[in-house]
PDB file of N, CA and C in Angstrom:
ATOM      1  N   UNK A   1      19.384  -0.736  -6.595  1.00  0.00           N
ATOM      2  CA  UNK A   1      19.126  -1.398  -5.322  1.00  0.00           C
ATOM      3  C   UNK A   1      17.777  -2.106  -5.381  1.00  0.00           C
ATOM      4  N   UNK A   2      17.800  -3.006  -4.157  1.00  0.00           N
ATOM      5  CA  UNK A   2      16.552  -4.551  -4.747  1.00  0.00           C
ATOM      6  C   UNK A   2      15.276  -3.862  -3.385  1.00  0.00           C
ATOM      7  N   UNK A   3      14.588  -3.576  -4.031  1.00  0.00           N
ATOM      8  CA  UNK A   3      13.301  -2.978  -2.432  1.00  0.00           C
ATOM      9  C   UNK A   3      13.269  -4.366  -2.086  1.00  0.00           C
ATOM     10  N   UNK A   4      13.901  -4.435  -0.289  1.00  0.00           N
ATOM     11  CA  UNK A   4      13.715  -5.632   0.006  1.00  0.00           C
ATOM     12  C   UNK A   4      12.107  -6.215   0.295  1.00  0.00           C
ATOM     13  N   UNK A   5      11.238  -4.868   0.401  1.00  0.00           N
ATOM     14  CA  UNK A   5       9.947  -5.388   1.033  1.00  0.00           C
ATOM     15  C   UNK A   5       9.038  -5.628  -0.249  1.00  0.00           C
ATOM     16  N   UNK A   6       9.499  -6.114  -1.483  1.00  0.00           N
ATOM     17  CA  UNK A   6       8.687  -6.062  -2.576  1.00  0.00           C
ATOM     18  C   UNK A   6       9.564  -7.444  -3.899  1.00  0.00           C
ATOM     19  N   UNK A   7       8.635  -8.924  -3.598  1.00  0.00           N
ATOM     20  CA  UNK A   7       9.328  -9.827  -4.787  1.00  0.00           C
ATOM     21  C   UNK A   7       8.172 -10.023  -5.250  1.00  0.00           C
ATOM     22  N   UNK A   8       8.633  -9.509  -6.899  1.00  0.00           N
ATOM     23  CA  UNK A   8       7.694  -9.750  -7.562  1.00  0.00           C
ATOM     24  C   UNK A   8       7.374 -10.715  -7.478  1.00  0.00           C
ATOM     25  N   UNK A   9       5.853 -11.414  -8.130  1.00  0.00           N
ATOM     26  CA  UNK A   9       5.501 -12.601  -8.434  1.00  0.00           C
ATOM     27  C   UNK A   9       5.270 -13.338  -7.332  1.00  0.00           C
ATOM     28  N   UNK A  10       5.814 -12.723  -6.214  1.00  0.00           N
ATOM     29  CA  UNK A  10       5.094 -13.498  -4.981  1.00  0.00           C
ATOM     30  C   UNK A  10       3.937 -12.885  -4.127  1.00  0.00           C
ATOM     31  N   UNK A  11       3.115 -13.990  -3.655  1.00  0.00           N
ATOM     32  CA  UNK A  11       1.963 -13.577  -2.953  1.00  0.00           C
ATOM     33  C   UNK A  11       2.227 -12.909  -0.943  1.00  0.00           C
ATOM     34  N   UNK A  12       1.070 -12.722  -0.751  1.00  0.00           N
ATOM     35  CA  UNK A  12       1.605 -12.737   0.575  1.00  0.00           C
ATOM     36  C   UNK A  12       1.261 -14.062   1.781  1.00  0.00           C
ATOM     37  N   UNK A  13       0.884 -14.461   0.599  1.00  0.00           N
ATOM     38  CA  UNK A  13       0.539 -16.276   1.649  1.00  0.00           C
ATOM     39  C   UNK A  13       2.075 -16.463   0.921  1.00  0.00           C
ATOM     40  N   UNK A  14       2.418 -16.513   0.324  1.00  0.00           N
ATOM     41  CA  UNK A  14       3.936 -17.483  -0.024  1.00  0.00           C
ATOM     42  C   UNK A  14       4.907 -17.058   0.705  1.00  0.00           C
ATOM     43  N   UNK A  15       4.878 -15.544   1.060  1.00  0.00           N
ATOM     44  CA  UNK A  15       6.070 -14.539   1.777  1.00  0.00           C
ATOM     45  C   UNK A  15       5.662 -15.742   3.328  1.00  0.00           C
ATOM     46  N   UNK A  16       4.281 -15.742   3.686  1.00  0.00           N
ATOM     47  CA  UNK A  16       4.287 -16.333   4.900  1.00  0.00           C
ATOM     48  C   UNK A  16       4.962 -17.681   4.945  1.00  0.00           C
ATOM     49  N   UNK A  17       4.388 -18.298   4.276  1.00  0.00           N
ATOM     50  CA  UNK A  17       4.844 -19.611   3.635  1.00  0.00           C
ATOM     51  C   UNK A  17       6.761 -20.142   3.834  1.00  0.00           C
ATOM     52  N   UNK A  18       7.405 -18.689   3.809  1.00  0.00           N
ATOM     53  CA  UNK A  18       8.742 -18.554   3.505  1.00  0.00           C
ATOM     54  C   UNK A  18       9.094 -18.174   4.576  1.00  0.00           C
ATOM     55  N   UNK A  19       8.537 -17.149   5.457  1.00  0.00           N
ATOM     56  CA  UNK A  19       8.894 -16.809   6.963  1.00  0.00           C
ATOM     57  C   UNK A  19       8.403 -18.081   8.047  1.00  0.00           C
ATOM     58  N   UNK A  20       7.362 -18.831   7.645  1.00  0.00           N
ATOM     59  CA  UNK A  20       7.454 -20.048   8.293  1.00  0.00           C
ATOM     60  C   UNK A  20       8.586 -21.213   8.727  1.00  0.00           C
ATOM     61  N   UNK A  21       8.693 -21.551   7.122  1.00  0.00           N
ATOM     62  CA  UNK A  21       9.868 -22.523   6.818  1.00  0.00           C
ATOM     63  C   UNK A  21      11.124 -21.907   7.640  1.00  0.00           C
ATOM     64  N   UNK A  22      11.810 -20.991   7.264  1.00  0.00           N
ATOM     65  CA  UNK A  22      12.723 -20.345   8.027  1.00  0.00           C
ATOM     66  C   UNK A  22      13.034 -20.405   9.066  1.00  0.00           C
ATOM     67  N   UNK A  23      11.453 -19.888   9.877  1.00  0.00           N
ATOM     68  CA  UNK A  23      11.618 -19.721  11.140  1.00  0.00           C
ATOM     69  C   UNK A  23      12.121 -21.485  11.585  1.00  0.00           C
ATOM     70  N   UNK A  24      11.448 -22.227  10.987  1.00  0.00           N
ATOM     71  CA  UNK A  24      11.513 -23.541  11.529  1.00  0.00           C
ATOM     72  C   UNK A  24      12.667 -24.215  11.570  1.00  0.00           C
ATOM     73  N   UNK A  25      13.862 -23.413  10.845  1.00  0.00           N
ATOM     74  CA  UNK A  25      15.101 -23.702  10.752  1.00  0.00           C
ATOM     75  C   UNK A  25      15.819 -22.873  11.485  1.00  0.00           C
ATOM     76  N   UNK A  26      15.211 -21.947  12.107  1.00  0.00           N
ATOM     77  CA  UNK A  26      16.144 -20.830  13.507  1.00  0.00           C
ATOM     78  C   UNK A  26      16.583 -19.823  12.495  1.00  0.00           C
ATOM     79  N   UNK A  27      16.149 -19.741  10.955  1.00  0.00           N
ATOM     80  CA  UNK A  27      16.865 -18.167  10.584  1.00  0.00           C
ATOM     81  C   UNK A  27      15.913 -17.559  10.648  1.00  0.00           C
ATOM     82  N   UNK A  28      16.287 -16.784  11.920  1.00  0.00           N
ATOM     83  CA  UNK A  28      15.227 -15.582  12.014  1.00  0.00           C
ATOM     84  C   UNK A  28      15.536 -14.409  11.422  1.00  0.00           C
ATOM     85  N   UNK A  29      16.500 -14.489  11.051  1.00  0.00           N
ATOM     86  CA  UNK A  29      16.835 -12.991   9.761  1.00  0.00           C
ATOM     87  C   UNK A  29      16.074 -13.202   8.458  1.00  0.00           C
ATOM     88  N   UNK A  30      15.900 -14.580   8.088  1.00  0.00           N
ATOM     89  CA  UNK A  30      15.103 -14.738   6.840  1.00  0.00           C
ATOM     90  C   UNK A  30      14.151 -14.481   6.999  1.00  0.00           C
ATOM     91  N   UNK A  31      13.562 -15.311   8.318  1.00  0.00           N
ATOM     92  CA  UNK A  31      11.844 -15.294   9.011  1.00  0.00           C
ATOM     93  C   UNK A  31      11.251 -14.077   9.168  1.00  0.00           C
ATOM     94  N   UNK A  32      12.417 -13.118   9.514  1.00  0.00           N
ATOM     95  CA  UNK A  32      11.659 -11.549  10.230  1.00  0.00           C
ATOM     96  C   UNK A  32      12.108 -10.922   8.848  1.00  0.00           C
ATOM     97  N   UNK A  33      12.396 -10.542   7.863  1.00  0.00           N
ATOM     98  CA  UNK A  33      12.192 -10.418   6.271  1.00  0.00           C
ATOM     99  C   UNK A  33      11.603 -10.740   5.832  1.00  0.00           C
ATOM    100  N   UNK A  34      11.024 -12.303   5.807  1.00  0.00           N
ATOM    101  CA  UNK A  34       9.595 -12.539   4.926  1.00  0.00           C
ATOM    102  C   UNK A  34       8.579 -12.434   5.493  1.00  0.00           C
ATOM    103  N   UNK A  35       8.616 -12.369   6.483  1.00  0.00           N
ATOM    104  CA  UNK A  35       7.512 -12.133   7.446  1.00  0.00           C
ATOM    105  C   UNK A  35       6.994 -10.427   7.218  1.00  0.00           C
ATOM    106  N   UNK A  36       7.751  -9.524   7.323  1.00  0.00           N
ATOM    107  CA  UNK A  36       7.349  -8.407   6.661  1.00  0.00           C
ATOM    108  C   UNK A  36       7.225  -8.182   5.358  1.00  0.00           C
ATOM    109  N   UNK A  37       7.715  -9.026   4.322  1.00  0.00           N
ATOM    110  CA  UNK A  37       7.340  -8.603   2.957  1.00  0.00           C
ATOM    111  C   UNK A  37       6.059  -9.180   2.966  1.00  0.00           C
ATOM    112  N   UNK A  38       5.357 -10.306   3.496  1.00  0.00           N
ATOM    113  CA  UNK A  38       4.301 -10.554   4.005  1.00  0.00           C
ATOM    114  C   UNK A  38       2.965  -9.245   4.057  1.00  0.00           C
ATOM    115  N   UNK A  39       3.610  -8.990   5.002  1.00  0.00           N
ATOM    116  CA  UNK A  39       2.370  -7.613   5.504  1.00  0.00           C
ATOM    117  C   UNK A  39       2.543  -6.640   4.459  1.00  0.00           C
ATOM    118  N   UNK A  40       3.302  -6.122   3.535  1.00  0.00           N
ATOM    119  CA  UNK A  40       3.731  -5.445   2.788  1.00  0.00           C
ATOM    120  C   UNK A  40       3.017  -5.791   1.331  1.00  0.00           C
ATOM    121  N   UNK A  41       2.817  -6.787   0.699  1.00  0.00           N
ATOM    122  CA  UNK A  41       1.886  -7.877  -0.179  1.00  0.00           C
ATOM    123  C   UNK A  41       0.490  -7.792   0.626  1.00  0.00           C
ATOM    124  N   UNK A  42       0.431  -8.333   1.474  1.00  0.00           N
ATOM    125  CA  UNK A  42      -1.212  -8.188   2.249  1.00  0.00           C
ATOM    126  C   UNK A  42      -1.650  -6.643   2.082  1.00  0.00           C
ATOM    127  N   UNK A  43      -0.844  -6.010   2.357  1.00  0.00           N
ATOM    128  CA  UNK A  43      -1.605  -4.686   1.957  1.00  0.00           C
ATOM    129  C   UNK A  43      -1.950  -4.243   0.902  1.00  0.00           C
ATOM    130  N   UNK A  44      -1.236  -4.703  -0.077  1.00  0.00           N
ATOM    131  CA  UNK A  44      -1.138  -4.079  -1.430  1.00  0.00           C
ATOM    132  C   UNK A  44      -2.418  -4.915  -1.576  1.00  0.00           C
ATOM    133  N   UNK A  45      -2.420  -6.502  -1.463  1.00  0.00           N
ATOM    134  CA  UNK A  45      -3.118  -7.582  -2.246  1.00  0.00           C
ATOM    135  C   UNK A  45      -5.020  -7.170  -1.653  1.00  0.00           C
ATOM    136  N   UNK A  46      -4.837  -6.507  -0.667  1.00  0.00           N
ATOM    137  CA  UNK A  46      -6.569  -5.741   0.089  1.00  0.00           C
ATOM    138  C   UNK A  46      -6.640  -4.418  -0.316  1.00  0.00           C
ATOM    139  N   UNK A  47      -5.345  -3.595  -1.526  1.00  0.00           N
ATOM    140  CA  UNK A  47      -5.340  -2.377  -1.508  1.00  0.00           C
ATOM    141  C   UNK A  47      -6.107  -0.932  -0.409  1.00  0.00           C
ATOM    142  N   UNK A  48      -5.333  -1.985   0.533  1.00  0.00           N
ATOM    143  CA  UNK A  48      -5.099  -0.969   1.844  1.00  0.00           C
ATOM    144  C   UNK A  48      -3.968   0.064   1.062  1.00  0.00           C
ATOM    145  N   UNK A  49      -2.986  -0.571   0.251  1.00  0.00           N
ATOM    146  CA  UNK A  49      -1.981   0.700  -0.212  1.00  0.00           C
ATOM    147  C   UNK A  49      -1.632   0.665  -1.852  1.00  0.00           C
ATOM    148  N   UNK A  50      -1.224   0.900  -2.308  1.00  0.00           N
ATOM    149  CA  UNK A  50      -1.104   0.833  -4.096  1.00  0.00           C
ATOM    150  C   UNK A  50       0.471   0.499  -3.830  1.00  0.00           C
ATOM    151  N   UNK A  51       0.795  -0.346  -5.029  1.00  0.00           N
ATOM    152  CA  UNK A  51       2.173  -0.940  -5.209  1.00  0.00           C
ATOM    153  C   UNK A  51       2.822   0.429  -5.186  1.00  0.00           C
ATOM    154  N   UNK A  52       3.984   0.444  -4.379  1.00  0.00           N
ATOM    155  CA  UNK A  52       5.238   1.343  -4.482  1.00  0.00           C
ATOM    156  C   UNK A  52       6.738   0.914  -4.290  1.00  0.00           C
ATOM    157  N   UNK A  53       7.181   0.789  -5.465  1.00  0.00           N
ATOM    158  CA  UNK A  53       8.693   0.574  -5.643  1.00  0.00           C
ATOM    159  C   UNK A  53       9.435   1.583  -4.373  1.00  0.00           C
ATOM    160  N   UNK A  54      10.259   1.056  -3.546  1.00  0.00           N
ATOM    161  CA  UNK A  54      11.147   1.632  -2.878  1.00  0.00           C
ATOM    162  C   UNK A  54      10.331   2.313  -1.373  1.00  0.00           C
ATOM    163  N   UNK A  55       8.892   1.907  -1.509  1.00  0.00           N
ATOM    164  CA  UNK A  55       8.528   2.282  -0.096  1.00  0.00           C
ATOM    165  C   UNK A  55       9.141   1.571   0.777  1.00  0.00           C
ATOM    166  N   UNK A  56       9.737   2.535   1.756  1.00  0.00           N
ATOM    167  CA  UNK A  56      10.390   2.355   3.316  1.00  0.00           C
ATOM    168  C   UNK A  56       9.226   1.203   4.277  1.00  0.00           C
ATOM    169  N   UNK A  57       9.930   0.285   5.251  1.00  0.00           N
ATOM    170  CA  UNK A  57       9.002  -0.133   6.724  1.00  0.00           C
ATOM    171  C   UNK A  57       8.257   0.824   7.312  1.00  0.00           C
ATOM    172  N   UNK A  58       8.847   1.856   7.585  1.00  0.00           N
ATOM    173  CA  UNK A  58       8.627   2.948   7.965  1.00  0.00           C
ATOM    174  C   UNK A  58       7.617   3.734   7.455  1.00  0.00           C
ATOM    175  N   UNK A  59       7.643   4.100   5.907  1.00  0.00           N
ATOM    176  CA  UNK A  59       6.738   4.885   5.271  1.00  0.00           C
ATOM    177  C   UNK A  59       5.510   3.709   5.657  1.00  0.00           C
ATOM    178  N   UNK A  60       5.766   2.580   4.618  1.00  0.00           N
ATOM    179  CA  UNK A  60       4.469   1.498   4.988  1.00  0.00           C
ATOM    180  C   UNK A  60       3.612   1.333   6.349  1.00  0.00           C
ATOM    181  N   UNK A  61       4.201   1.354   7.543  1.00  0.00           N
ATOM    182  CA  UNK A  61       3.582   1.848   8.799  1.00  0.00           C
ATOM    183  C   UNK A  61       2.750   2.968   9.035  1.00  0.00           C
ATOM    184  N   UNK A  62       3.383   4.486   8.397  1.00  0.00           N
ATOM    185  CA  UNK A  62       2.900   5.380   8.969  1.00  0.00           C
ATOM    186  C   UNK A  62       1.451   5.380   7.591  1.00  0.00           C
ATOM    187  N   UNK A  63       1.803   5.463   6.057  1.00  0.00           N
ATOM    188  CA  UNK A  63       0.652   5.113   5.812  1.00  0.00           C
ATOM    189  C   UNK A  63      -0.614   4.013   5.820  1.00  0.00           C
ATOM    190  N   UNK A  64      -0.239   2.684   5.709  1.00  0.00           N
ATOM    191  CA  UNK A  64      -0.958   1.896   6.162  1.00  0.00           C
ATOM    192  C   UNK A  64      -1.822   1.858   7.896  1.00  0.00           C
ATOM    193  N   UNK A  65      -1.433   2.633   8.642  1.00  0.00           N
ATOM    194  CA  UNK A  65      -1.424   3.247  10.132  1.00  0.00           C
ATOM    195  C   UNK A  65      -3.041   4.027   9.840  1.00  0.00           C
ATOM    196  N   UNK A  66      -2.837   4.618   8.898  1.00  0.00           N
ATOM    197  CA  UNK A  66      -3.689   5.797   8.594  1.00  0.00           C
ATOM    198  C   UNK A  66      -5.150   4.873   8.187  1.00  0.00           C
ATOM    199  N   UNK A  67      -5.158   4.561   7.255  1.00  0.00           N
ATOM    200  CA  UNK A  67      -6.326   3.432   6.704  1.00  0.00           C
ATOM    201  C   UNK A  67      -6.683   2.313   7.880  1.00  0.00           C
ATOM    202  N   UNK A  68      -5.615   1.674   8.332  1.00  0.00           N
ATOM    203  CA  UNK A  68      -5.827   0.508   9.295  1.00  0.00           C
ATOM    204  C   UNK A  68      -5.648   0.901  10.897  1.00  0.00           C
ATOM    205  N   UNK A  69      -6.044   1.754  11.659  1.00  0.00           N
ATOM    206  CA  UNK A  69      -5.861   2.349  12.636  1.00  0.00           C
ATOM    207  C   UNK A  69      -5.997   1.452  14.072  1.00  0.00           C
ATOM    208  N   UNK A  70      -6.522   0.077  14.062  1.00  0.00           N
ATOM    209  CA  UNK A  70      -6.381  -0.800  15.216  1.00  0.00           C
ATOM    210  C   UNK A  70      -4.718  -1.548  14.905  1.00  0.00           C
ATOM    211  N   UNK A  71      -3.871  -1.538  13.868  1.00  0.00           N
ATOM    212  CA  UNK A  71      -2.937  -1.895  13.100  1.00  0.00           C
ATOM    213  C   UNK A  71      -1.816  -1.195  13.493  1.00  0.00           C
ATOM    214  N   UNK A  72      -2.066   0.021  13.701  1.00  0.00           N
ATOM    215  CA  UNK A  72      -0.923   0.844  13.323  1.00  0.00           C
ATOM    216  C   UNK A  72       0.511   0.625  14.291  1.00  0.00           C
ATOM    217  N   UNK A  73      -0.098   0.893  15.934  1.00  0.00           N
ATOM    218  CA  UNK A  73       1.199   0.318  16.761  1.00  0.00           C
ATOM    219  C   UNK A  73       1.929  -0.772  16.412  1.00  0.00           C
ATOM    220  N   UNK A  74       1.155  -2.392  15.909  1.00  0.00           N
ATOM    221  CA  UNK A  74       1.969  -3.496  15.702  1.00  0.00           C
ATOM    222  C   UNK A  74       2.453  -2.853  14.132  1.00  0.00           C
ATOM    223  N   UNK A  75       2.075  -2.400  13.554  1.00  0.00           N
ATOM    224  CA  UNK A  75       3.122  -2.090  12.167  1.00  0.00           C
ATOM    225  C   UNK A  75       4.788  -1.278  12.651  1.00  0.00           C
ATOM    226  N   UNK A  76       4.295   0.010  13.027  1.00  0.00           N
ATOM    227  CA  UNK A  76       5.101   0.506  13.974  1.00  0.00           C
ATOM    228  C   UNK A  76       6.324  -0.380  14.400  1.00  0.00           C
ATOM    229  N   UNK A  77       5.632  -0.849  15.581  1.00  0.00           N
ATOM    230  CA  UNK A  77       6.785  -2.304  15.963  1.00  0.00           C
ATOM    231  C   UNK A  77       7.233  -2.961  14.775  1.00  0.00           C
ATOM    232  N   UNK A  78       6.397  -3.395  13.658  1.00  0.00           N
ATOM    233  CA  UNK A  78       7.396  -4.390  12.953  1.00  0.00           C
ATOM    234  C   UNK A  78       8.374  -3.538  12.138  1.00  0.00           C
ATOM    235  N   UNK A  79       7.795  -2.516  11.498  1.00  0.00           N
ATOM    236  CA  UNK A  79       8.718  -1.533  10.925  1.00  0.00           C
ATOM    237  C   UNK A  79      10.215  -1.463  11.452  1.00  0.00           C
ATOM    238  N   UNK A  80      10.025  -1.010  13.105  1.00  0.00           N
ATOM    239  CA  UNK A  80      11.530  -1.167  13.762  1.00  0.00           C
ATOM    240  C   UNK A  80      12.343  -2.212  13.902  1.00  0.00           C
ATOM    241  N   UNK A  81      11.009  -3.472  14.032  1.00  0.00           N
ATOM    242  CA  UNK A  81      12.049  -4.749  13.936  1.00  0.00           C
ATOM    243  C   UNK A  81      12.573  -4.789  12.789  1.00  0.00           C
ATOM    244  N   UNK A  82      12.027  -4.903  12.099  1.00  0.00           N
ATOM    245  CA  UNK A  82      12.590  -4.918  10.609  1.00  0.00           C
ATOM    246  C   UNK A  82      13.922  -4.420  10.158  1.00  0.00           C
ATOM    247  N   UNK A  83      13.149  -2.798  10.034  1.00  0.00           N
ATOM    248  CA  UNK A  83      14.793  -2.032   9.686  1.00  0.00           C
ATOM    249  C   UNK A  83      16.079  -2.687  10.762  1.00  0.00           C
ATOM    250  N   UNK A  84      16.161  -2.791  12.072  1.00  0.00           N
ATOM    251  CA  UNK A  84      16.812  -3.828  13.006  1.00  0.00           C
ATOM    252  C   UNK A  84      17.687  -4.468  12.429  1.00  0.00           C
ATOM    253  N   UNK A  85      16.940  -5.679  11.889  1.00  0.00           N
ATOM    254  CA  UNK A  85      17.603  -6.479  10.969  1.00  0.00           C
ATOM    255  C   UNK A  85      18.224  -6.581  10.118  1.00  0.00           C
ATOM    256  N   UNK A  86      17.247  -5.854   8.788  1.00  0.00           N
ATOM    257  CA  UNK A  86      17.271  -5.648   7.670  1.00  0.00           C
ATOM    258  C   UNK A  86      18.565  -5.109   7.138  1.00  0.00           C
ATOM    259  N   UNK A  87      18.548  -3.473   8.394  1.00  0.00           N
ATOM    260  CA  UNK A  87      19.929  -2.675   8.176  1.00  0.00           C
ATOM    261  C   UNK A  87      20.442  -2.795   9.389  1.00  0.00           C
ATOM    262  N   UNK A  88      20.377  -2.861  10.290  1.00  0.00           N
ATOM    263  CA  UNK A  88      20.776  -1.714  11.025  1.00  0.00           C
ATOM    264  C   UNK A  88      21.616  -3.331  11.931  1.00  0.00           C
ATOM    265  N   UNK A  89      21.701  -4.225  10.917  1.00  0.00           N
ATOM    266  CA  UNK A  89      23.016  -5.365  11.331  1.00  0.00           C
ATOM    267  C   UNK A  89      22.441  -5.642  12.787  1.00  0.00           C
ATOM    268  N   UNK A  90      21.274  -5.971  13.314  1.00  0.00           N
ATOM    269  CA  UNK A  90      20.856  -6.643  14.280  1.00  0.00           C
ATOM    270  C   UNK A  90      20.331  -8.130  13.722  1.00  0.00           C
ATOM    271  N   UNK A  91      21.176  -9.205  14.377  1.00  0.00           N
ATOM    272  CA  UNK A  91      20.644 -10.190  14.531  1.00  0.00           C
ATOM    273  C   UNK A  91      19.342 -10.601  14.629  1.00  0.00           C
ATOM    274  N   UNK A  92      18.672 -11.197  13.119  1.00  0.00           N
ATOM    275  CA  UNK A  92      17.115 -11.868  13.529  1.00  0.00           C
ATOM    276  C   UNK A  92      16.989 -12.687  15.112  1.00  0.00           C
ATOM    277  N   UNK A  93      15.708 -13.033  15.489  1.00  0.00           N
ATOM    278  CA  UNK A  93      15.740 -13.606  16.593  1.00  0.00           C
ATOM    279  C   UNK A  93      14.197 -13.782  17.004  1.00  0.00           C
ATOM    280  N   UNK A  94      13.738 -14.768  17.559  1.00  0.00           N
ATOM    281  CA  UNK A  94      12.316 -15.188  17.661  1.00  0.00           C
ATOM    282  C   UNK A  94      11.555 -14.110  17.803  1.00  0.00           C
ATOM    283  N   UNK A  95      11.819 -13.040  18.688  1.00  0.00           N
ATOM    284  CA  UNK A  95      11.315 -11.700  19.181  1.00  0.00           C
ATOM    285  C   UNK A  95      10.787 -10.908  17.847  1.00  0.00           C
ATOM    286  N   UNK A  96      11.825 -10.722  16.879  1.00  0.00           N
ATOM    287  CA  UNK A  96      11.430  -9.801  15.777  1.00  0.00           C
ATOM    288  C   UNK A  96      10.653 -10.138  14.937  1.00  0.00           C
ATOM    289  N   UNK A  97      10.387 -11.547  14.666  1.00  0.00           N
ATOM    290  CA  UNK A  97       9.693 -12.323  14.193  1.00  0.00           C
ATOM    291  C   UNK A  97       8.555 -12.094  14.873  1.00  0.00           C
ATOM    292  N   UNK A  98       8.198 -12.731  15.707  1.00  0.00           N
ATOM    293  CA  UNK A  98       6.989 -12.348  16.290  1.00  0.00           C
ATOM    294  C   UNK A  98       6.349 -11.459  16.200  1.00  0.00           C
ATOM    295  N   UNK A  99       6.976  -9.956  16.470  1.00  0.00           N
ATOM    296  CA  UNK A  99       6.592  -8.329  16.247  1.00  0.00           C
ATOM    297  C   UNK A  99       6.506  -8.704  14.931  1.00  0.00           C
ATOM    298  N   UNK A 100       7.162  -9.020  13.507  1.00  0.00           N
ATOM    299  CA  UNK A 100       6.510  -8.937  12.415  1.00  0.00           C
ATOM    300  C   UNK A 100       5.361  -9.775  12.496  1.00  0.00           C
ATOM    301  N   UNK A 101       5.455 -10.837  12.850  1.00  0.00           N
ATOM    302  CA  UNK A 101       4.237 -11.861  12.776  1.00  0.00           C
ATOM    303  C   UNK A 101       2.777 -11.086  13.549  1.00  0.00           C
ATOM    304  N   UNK A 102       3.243 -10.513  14.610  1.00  0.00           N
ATOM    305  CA  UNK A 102       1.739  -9.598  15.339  1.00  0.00           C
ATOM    306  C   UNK A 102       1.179  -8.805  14.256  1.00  0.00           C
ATOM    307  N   UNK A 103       1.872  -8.092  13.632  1.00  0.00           N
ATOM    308  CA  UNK A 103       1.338  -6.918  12.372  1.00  0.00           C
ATOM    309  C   UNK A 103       0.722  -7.180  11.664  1.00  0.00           C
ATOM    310  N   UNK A 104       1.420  -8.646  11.073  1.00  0.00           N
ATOM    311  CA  UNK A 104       0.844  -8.991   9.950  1.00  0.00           C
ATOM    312  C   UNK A 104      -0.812  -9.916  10.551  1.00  0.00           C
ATOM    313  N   UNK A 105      -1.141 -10.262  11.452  1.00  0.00           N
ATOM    314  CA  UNK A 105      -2.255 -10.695  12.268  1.00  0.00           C
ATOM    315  C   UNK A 105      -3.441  -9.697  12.245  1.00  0.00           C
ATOM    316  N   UNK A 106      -2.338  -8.576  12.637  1.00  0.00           N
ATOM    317  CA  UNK A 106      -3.528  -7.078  13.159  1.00  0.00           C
ATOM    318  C   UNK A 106      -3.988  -6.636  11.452  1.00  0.00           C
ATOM    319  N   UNK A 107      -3.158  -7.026  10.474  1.00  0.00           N
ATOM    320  CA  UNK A 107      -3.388  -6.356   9.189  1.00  0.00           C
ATOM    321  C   UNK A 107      -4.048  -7.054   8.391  1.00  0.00           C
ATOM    322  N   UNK A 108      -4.227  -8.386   8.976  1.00  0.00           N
ATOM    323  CA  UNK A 108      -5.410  -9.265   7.805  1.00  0.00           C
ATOM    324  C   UNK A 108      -6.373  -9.443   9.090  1.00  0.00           C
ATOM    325  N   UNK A 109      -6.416  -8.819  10.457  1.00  0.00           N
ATOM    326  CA  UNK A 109      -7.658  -8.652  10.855  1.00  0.00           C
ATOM    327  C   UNK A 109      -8.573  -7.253  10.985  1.00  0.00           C
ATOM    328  N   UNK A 110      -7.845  -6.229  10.382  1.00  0.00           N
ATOM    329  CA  UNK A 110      -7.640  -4.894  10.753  1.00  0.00           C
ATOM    330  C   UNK A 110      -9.364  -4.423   9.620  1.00  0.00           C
ATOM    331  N   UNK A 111      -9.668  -3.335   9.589  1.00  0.00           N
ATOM    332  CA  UNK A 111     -11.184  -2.974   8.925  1.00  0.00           C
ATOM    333  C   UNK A 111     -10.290  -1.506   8.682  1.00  0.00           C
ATOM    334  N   UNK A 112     -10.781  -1.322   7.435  1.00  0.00           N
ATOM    335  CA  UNK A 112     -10.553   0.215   7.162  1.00  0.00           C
ATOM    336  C   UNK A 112     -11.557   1.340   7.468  1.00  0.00           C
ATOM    337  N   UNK A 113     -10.515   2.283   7.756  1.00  0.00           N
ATOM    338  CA  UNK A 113     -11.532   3.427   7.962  1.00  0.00           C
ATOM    339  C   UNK A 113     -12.737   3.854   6.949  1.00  0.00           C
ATOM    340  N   UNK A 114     -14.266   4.475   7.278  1.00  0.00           N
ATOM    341  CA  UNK A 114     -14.312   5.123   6.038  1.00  0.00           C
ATOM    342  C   UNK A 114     -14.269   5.985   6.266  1.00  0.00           C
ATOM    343  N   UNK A 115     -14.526   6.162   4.705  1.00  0.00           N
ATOM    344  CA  UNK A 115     -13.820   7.975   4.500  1.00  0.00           C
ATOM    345  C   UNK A 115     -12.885   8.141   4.083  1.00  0.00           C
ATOM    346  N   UNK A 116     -12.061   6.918   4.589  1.00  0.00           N
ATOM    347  CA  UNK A 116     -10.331   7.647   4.110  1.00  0.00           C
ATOM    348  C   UNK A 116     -10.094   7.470   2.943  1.00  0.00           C
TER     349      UNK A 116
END
């Protein structure tokens, strides 16, 4: 199975780059997918988190949550939009997009804890 939140070789400006275009064409199933592999690359690429094959929306929220703590609710939210989509056969739609698009905002404006 393909970890949808992880293409190699791409950045997380290109994931944006790709949830842009999309969106601009009304697929918001593409848009709210790249839009979270987005935040998913941004984290790794600020090693807020270390590359992990097969990490969950979900897992990525609750740990990235931990380090980025003004972050964590909009991850949260995108996490659910996500899986939404992703699996759970809900129609993309400007809304989910957005909730990914807020996260990924709060996560390249977000400051890490120290200490952690």
């Amino acid at each position: 199975m393909t970890d949808i939140l992880v293409v190699a070789g791409m950045t997380a400006r290109q994931h944006r780059g790709a949830a842009r275009a999309a969106a601009e064409r009304g697929d918001w199933q593409v848009a709210s997918i790249e839009a979270m592999r987005a935040v998913a690359r941004e984290l790794e690429e600020r090693h807020v988190l270390d590359p992990r094959p097969g990490r969950t929306a979900d897992e990525l929220a609750r740990e990235a949550g931990v380090e980025l703590p003004n972050a964590r609710t909009a991850l949260i939210e995108a996490a659910t939009a996500f899986d939404a989509v992703a699996y759970g056969g809900r129609p993309g739609d400007r809304t989910s997009y957005d909730t990914v698009r807020r996260a990924d905002d709060a996560v390249r404006g977000g400051s890490r804890v120290v200490g952690v």
